[in-house]
N, C-alpha and C. Protein backbone atom coordinates (compact mmCIF):
# COMPACT_ATOMS: atom_id res chain seq x y z
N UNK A 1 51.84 145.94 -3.43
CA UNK A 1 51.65 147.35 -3.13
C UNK A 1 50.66 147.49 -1.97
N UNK A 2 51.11 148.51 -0.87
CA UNK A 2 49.71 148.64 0.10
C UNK A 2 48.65 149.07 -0.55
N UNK A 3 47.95 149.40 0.61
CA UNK A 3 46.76 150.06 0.39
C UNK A 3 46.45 151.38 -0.14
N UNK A 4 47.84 152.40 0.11
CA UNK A 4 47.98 153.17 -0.32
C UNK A 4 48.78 153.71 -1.25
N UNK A 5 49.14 153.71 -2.57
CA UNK A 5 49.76 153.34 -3.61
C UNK A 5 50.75 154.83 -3.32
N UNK A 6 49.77 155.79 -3.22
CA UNK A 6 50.49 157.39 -3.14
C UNK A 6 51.53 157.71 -2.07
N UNK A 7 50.91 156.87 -0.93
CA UNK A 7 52.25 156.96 0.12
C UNK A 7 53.56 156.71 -0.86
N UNK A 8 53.27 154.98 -0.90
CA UNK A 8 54.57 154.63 -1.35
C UNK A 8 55.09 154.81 -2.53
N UNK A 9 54.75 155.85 -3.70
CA UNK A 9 55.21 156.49 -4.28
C UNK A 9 56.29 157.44 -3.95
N UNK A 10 55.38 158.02 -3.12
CA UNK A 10 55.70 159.27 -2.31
C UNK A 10 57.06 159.00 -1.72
N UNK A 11 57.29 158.10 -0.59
CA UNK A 11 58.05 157.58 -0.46
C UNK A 11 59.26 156.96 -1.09
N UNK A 12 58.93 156.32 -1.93
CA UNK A 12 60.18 155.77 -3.21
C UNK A 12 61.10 157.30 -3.86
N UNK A 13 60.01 158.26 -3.92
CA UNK A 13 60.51 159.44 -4.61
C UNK A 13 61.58 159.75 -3.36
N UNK A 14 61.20 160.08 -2.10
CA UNK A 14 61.85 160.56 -1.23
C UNK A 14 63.06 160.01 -0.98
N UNK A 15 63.47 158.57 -0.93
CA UNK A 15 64.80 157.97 -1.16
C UNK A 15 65.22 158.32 -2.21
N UNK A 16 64.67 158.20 -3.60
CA UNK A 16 65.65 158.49 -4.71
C UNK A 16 66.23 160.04 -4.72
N UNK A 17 65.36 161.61 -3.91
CA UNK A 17 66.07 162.39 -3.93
C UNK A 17 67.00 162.43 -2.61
N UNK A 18 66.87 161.59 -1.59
CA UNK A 18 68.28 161.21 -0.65
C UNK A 18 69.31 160.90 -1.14
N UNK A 19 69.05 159.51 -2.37
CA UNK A 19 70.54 159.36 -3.06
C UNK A 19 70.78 160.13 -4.17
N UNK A 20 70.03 160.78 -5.01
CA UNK A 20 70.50 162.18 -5.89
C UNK A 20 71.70 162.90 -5.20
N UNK A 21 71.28 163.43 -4.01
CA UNK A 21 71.68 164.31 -2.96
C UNK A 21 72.90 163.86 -2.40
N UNK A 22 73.04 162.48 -2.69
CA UNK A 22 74.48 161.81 -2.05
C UNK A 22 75.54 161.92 -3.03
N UNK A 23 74.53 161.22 -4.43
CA UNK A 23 75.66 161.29 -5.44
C UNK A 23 76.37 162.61 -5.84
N UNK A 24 75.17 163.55 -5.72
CA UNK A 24 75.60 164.82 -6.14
C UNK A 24 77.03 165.08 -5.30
N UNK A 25 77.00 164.52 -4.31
CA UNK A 25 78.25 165.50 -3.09
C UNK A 25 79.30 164.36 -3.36
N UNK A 26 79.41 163.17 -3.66
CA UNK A 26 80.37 162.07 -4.48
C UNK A 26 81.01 162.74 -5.78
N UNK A 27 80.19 162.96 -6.81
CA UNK A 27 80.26 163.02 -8.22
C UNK A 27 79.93 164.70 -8.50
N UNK A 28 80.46 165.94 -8.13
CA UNK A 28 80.53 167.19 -8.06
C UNK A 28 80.80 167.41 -9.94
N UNK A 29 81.72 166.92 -10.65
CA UNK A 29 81.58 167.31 -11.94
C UNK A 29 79.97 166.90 -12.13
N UNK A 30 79.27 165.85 -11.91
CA UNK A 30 77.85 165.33 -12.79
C UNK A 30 76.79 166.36 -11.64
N UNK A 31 76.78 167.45 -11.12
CA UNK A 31 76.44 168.09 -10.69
C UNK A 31 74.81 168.91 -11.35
N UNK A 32 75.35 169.23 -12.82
CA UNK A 32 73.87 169.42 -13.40
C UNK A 32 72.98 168.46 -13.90
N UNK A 33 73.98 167.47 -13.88
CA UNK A 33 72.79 166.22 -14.26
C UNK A 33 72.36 166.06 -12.58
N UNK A 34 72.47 165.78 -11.55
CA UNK A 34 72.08 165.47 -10.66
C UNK A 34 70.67 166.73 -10.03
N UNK A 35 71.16 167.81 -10.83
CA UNK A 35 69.85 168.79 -10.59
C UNK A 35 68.80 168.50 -11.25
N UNK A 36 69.01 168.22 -12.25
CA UNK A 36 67.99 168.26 -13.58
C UNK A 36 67.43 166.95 -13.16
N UNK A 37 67.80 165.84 -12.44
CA UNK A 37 67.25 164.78 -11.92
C UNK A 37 67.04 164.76 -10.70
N UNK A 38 67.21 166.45 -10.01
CA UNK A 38 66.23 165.76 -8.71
C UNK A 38 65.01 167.28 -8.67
N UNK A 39 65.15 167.83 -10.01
CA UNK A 39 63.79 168.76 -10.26
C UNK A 39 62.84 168.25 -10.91
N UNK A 40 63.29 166.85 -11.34
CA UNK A 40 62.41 166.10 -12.22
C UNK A 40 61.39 164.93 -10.78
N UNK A 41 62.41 164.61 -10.29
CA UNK A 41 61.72 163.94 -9.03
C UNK A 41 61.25 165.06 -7.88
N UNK A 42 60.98 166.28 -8.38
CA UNK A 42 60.60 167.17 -7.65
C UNK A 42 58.86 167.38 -8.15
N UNK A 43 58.79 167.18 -9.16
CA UNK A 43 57.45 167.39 -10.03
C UNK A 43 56.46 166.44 -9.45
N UNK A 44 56.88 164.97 -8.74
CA UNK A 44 56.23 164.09 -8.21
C UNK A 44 54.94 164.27 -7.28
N UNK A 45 55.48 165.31 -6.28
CA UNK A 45 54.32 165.22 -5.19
C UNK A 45 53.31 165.91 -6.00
N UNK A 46 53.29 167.34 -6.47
CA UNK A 46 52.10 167.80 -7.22
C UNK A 46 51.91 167.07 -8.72
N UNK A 47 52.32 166.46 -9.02
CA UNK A 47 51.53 165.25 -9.94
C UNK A 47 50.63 164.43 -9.10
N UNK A 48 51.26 163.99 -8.06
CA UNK A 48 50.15 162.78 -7.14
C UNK A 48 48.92 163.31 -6.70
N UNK A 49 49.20 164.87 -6.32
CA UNK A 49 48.10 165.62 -5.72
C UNK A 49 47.28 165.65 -6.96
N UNK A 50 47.43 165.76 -8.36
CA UNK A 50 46.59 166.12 -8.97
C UNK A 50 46.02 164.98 -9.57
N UNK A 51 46.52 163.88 -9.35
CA UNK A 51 45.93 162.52 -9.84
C UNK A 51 44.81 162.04 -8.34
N UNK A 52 45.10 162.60 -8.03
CA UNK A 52 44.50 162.44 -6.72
C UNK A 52 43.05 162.93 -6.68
N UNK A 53 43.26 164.06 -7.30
CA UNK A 53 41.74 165.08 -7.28
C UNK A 53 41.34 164.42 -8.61
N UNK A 54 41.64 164.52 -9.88
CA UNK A 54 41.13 163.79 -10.80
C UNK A 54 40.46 162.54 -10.58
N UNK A 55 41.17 161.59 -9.83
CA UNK A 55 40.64 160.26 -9.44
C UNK A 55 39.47 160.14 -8.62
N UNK A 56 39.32 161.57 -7.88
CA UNK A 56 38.15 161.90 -6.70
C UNK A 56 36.88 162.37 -7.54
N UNK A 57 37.56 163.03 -8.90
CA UNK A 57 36.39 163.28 -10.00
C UNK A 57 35.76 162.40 -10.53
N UNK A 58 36.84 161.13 -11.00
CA UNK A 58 36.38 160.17 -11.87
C UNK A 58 35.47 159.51 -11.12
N UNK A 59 35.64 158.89 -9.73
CA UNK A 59 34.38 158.53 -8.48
C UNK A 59 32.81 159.08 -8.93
N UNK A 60 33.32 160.17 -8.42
CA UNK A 60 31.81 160.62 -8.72
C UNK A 60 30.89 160.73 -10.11
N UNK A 61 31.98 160.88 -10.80
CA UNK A 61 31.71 160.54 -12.98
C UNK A 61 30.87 159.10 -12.52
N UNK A 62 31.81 158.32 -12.41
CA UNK A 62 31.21 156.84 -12.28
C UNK A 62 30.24 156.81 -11.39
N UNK A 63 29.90 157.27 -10.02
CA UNK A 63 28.70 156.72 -10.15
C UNK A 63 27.40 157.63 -10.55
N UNK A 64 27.41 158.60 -10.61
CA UNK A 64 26.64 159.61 -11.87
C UNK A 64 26.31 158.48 -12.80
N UNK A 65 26.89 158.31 -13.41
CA UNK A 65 26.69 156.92 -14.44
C UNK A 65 26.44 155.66 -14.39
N UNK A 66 26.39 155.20 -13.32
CA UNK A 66 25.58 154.39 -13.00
C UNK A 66 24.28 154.44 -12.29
N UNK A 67 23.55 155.66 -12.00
CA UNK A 67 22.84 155.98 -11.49
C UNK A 67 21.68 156.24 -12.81
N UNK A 68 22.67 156.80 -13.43
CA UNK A 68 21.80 157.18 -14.63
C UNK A 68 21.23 155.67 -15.15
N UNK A 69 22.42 155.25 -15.50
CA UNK A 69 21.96 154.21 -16.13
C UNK A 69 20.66 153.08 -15.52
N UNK A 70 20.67 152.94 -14.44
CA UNK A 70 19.77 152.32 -13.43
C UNK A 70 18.37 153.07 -13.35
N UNK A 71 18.34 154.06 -13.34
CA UNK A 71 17.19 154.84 -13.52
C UNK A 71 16.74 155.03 -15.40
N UNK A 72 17.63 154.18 -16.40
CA UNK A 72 17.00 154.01 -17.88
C UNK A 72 16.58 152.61 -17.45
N UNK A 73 17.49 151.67 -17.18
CA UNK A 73 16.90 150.40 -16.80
C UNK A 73 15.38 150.62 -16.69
N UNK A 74 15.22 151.05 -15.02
CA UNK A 74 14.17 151.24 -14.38
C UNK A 74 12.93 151.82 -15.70
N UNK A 75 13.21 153.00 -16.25
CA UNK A 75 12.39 153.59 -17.22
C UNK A 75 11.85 152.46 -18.41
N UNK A 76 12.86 151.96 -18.99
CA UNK A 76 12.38 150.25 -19.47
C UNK A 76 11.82 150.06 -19.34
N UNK A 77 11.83 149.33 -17.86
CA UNK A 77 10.91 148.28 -17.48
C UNK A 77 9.28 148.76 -16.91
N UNK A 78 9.40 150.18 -16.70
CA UNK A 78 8.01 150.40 -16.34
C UNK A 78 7.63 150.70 -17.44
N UNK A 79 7.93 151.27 -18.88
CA UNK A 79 7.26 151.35 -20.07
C UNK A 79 6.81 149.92 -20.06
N UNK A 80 7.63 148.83 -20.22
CA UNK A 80 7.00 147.42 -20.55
C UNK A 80 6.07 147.08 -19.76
N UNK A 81 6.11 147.60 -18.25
CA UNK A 81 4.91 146.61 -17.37
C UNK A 81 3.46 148.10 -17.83
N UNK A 82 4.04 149.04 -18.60
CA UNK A 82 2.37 149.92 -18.60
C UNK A 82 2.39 151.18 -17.93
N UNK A 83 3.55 151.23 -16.91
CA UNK A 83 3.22 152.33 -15.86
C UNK A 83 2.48 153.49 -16.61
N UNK A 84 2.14 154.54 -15.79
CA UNK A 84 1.88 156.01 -16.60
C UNK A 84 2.72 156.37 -16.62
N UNK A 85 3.95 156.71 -16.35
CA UNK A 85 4.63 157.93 -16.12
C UNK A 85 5.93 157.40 -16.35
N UNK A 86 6.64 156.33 -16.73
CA UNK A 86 8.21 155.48 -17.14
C UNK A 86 8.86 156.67 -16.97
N UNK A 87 8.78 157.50 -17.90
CA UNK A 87 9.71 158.53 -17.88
C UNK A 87 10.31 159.35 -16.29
N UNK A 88 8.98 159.05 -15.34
CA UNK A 88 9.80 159.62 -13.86
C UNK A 88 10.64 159.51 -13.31
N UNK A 89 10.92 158.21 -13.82
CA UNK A 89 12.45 158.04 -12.87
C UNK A 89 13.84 158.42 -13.66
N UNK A 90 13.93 158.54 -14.57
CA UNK A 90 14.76 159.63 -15.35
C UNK A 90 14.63 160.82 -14.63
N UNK A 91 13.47 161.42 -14.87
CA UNK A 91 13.28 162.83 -14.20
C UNK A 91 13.85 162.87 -12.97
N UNK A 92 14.00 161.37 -12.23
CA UNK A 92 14.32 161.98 -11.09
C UNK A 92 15.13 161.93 -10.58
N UNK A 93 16.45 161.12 -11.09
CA UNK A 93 17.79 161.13 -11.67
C UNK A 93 18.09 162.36 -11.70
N UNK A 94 17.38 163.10 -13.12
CA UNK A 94 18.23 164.02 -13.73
C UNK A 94 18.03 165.34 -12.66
N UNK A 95 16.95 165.43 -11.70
CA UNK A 95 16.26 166.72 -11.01
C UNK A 95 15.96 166.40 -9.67
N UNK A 96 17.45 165.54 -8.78
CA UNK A 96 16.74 164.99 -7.49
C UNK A 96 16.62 166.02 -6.72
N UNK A 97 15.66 165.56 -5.74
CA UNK A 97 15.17 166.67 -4.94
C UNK A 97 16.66 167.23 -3.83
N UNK A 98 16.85 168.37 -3.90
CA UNK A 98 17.84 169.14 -3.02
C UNK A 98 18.98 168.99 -3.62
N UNK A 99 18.43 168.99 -4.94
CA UNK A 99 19.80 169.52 -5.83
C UNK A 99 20.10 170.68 -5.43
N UNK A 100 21.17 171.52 -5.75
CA UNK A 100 21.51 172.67 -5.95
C UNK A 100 20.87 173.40 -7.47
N UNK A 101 20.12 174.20 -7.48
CA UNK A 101 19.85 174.79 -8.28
C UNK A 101 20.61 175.01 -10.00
N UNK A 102 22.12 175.21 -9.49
CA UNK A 102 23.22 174.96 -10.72
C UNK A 102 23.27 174.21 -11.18
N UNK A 103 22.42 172.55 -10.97
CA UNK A 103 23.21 171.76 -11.12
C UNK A 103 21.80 170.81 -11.66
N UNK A 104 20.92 171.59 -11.80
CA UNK A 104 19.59 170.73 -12.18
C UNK A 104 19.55 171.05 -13.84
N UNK A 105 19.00 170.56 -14.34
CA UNK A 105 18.33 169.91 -15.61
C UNK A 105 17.13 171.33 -16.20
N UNK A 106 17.72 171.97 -17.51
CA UNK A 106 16.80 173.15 -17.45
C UNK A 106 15.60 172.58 -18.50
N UNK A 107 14.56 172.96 -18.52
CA UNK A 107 13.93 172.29 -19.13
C UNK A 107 13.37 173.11 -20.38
């Protein structure tokens, strides 16, 4: 598969409704089956689009979460070495500076 999986989806769909479209004008009695199978390969592109944006969500889920997690690490290890304050780097995770207001940590 390339690099881009959605092209060639995209693509594969687009031949199979070329030959829908052939058979249909061959095979005129199987006419509603040939609709009902090329409204079904019609659903394709806005499925991809929306796996698309989901997948652009899950990105940012993940590294949210690993950020977090790196900043408990971090909190760990400065409780163990003594720091004053371990807990800051959580805080500063959860409340980085030039957040958007919506989007900070209410306390």
């Amino acid at each position: 598969m390339n690099s881009n999986p959605f092209a060639e989806v995209t693509s594969r769909n687009d031949v199979a409704r070329d030959l829908i479209t052939e058979f249909a004008a061959v095979t005129p009695n199987l006419a509603g089956v040939w609709r009902y199978v090329d409204r079904a390969l019609a659903d394709v592109p806005a499925t991809l689009a929306e796996l698309k944006r989901v997948q652009g969500e899950l990105e940012v889920v993940r590294l949210d979460r690993a950020n977090l997690l790196a900043a408990i690490r971090a909190a760990l290890v400065a409780h163990d070495e003594g720091e004053e304050d371990p807990l800051g780097y959580l805080r500063a995770e959860l409340d980085p500076p030039g957040a958007p207001a919506s989007t900070r940590r209410v306390a």
